[in-house]
Protein backbone atom coordinates (compact mmCIF):
# COMPACT_ATOMS: atom_id res chain seq x y z
CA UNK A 1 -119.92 96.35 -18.58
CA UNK A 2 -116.15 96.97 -19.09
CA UNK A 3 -113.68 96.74 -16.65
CA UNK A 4 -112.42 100.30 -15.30
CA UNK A 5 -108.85 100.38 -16.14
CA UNK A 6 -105.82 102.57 -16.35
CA UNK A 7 -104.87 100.95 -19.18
CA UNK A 8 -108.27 101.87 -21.97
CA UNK A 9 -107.72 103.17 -24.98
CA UNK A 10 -108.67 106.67 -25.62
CA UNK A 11 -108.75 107.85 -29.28
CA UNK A 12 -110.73 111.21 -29.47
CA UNK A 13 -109.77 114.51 -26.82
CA UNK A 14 -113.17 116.47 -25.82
CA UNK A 15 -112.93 120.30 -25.28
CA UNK A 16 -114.28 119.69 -21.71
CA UNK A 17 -111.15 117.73 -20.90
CA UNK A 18 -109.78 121.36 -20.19
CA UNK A 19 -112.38 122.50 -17.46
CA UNK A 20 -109.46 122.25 -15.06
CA UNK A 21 -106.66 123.81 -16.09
CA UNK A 22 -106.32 127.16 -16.70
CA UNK A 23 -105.47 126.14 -20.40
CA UNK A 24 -107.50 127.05 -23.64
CA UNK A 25 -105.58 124.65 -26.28
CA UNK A 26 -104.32 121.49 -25.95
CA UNK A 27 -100.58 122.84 -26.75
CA UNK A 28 -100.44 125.61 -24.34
CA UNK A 29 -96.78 126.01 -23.16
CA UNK A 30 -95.48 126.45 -19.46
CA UNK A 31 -92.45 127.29 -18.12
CA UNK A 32 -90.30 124.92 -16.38
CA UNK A 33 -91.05 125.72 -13.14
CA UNK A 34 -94.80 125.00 -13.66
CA UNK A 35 -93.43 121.17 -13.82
CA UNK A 36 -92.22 121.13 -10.05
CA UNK A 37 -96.20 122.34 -9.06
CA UNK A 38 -96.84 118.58 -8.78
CA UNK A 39 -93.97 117.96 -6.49
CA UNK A 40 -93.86 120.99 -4.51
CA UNK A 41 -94.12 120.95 -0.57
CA UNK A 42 -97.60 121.60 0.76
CA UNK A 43 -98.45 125.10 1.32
CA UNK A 44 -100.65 126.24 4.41
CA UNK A 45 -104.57 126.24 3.05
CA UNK A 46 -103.86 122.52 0.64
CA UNK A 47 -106.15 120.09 0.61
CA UNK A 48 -104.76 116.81 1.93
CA UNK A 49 -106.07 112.64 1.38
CA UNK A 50 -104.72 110.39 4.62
CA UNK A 51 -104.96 106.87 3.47
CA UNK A 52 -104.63 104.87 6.14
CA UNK A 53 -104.20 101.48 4.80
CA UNK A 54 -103.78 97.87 7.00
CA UNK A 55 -99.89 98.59 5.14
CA UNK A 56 -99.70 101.85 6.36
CA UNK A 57 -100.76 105.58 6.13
CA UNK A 58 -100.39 107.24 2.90
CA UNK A 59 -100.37 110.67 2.33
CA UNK A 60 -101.59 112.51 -0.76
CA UNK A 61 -101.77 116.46 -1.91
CA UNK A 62 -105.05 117.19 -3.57
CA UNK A 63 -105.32 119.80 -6.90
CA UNK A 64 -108.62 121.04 -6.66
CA UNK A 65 -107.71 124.07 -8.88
CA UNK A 66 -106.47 121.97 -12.08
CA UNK A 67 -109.14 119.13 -11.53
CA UNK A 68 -111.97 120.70 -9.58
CA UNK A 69 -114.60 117.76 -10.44
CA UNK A 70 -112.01 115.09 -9.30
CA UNK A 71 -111.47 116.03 -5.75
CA UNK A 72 -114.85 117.08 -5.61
CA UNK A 73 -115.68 113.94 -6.26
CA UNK A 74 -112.94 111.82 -4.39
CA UNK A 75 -113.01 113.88 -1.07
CA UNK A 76 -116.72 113.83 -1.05
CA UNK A 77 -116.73 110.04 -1.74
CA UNK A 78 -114.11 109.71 1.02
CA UNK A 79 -115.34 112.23 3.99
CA UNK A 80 -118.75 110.05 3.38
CA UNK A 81 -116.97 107.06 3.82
CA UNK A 82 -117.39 105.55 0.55
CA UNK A 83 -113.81 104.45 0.44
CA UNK A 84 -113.61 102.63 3.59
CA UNK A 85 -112.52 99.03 3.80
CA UNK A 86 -112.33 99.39 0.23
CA UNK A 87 -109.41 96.91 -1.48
CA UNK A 88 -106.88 97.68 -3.69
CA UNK A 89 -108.03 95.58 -6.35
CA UNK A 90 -105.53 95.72 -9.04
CA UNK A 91 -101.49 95.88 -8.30
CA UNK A 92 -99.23 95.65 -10.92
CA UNK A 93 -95.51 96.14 -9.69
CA UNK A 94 -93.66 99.23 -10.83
CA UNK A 95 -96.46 100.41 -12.45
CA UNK A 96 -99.36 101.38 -10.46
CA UNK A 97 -102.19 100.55 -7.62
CA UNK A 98 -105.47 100.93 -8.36
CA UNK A 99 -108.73 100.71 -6.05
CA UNK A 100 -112.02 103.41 -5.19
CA UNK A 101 -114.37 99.95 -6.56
CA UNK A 102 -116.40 99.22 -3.27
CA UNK A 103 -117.77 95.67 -5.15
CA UNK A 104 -113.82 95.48 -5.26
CA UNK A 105 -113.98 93.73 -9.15
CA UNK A 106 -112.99 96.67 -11.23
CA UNK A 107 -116.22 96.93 -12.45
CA UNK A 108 -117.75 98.88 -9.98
CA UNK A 109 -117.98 102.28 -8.21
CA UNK A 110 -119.97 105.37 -8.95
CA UNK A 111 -119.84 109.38 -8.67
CA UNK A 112 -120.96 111.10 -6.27
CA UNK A 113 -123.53 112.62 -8.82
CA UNK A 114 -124.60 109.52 -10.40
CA UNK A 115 -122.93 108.08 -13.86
CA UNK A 116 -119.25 109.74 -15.02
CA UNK A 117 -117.99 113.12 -15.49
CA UNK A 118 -115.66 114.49 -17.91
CA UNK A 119 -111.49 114.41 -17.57
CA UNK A 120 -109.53 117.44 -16.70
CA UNK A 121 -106.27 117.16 -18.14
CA UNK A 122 -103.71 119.84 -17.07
CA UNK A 123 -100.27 119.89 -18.93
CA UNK A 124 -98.26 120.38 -16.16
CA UNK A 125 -99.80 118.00 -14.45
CA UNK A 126 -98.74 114.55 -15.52
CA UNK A 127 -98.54 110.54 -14.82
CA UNK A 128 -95.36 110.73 -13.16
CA UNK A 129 -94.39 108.47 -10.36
CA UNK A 130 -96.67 109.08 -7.13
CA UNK A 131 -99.35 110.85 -8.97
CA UNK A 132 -102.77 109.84 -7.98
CA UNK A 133 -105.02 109.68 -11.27
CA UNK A 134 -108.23 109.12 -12.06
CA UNK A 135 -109.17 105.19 -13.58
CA UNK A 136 -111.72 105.27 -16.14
CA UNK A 137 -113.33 102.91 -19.03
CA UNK A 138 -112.50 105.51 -22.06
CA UNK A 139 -113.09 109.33 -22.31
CA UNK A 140 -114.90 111.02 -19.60
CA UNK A 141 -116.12 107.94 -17.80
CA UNK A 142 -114.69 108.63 -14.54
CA UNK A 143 -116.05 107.48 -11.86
CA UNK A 144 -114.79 106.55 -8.11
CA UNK A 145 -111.82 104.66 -9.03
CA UNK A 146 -108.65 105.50 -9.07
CA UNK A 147 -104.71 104.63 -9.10
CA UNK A 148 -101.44 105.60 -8.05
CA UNK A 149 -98.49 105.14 -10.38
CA UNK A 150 -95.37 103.90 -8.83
CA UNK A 151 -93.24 103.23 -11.97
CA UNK A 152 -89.45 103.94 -11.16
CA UNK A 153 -88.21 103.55 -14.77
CA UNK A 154 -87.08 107.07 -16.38
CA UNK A 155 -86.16 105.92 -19.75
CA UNK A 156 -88.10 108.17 -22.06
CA UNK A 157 -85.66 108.28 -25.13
CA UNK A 158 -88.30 107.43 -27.31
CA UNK A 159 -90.79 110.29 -26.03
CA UNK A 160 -87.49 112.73 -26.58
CA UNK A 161 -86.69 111.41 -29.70
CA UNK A 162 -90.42 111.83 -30.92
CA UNK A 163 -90.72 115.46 -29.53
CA UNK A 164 -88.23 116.46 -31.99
CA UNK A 165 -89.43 114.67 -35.00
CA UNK A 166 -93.46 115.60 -35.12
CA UNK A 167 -94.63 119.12 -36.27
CA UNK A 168 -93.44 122.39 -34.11
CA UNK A 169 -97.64 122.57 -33.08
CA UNK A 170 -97.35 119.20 -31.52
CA UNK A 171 -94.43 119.67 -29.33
CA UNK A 172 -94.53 119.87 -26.06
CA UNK A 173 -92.03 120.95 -23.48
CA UNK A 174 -88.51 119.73 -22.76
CA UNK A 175 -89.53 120.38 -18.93
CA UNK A 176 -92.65 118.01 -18.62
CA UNK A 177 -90.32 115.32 -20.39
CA UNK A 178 -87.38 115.85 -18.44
CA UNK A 179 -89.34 115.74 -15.56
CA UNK A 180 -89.92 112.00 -16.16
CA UNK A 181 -86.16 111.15 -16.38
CA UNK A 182 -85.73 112.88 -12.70
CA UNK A 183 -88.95 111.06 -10.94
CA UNK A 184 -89.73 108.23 -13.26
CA UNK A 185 -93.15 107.34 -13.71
CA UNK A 186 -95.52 105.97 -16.49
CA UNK A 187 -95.77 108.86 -20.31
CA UNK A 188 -97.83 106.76 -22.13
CA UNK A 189 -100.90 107.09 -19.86
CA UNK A 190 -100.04 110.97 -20.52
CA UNK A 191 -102.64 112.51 -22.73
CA UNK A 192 -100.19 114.12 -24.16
CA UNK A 193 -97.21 112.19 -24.13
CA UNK A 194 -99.01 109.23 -25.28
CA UNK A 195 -100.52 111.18 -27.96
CA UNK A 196 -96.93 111.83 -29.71
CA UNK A 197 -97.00 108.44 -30.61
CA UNK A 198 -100.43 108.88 -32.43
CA UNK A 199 -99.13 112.19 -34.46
CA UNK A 200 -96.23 110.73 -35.38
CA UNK A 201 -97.72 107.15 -36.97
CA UNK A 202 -101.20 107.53 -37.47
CA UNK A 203 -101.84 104.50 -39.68
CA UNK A 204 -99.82 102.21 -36.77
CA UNK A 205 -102.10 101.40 -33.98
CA UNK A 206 -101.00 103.13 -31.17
CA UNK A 207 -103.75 104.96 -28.78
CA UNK A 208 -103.89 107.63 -26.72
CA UNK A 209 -104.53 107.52 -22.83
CA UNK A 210 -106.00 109.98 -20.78
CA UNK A 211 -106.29 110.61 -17.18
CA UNK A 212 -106.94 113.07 -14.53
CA UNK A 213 -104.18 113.63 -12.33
CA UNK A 214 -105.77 114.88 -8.75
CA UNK A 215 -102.97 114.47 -6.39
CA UNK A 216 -99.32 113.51 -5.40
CA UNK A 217 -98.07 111.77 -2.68
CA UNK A 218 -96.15 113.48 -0.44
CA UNK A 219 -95.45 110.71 2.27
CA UNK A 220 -95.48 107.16 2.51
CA UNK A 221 -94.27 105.97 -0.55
CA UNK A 222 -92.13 103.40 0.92
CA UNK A 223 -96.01 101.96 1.68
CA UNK A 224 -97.46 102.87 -1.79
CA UNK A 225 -94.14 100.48 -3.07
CA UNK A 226 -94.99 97.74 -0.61
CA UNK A 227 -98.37 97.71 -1.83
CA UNK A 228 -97.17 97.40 -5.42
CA UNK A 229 -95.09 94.50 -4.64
CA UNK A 230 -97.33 92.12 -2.83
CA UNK A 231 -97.99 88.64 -4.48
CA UNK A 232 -100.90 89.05 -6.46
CA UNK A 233 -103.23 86.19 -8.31
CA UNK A 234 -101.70 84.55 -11.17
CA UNK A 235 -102.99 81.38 -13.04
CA UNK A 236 -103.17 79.14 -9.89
CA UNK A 237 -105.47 81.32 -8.04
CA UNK A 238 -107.10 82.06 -11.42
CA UNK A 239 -108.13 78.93 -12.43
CA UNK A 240 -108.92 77.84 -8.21
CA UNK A 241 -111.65 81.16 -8.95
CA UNK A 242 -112.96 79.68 -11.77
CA UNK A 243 -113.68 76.06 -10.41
CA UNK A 244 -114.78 77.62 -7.27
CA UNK A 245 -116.95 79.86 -8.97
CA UNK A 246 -118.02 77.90 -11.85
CA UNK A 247 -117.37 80.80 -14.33
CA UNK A 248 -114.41 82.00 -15.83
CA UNK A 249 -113.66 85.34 -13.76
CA UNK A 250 -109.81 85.76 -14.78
CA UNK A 251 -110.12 89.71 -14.98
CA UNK A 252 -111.46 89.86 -11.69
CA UNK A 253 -108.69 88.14 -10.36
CA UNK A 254 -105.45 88.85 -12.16
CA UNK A 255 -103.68 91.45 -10.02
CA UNK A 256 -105.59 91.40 -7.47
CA UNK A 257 -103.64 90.48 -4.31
CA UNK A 258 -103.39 87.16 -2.54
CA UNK A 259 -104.40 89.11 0.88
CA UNK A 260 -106.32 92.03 0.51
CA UNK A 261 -104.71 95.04 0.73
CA UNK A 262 -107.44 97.30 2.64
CA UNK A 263 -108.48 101.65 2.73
CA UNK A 264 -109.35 101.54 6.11
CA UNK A 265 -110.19 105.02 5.97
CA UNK A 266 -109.27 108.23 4.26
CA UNK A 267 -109.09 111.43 6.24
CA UNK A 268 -109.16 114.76 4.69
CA UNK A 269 -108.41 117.79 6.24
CA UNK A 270 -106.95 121.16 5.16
CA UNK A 271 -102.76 121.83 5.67
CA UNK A 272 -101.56 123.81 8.39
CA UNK A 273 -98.37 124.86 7.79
């Protein structure tokens, strides 16, 4: 079985990857003020995700109108206590957390219905710094993990640059990229960011990512950073695995922090106001 990752290749976009969004085509334009959705205050009636962590609480804005299936699935998984004492399993430093595997390898979790369900990609929903995605093993394989992308860097030159060289259909807008140079965060894992890459050299082997974005934290980043940043298993503790274990188990345990990093529990619970 393949690792679940944020990082799999994705070549081929299914028409269910739309269920979501209130979007028929894949090029479906917005205007610029549908890019500040993800970042916008929560409204009275939201649905909220408290993380509290043995780092600290975390505190996460659900979309269950753009990816219905995905908080379905996460807040049913959570209020069931699926989640709980959970680790963060993978932690890559400015770049993303990633846990919701209760065997706590990568290589496990399941949905709340049994097997995967499909993505739900919404343009104006994107990979930007603080979004809380969906991890999967290709195209609509999710299951219960997930990650949180904490990538600070806002260079996306190269994304610009491409926008203006591929065909007018493949375009997308100037808001969703500039977005990225304001908050930072990770394009290529964009299914349509990444996918710029694709148009513009087919025969070069670039591949195209996609995730369901599901939520955005709204406090306790500071903690979401911290987590990022712990010391995490390189080739010492690696290779200690692998004579302890007797089988080579590197995948298990690169990124994976030192200490665990634990989801005591995850609260959810509708906003006030």
């Amino acid at each position: 079985m393949k690792r679940i990752t944020a990082l799999f290749a994705v070549i081929v976009l299914a028409a269910t990857m739309f269920a979501g969004c209130d979007d028929s085509t894949l090029y479906r334009h917005y205007d610029a003020s549908a890019y500040e959705k993800q970042f916008a205050a929560p409204e009275k009636g939201d649905t909220m995700a408290e993380f509290t962590t043995n780092m600290g609480t975390i505190v996460v804005r659900l979309f269950p109108k753009e990816a219905p299936k995905a908080v379905e699935n996460f807040v049913t998984h959570a209020q069931e206590g699926y989640y709980d004492g959970v680790i963060f399993h993978r932690v890559i430093a400015d770049f993303m957390i990633q846990s919701g595997d209760p065997d706590g390898t990568g290589y496990g979790g399941d949905s709340i219905w049994g097997g995967t369900f499909e993505d739900e990609l919404c343009p104006y929903l994107s990979t930007y710094r603080g979004a809380l995605c969906m991890a999967n093993s290709g195209t609509n394989t999710n299951k219960s993990q997930f990650f949180i992308v904490t990538r600070a860097d806002k260079d996306v030159e190269v994304y610009q640059r491409l926008n203006m060289e591929v065909d007018k259909k493949y375009r997308l807008d100037e808001a969703k990229i500039d977005k990225y140079k304001q908050v930072g965060g990770v394009p290529h894992l964009d299914y349509q960011m990444s996918e710029l890459r694709v148009v513009k050299y087919p025969d070069a082997a670039y591949q195209q990512y996609c995730h369901t974005v599901f939520g955005q934290v709204v406090e306790g980043m500071d903690i979401v950073d911290a987590i990022s940043n712990v010391k995490t298993c390189g080739e010492k503790e690696v290779n200690e695995a692998i004579i302890k274990n007797g089988k080579d188990q590197t995948e298990i345990y690169l990124d994976k922090p030192v200490k665990d990093v634990i989801i005591e529990s995850i609260r959810i619970y509708t906003y006030g106001g």
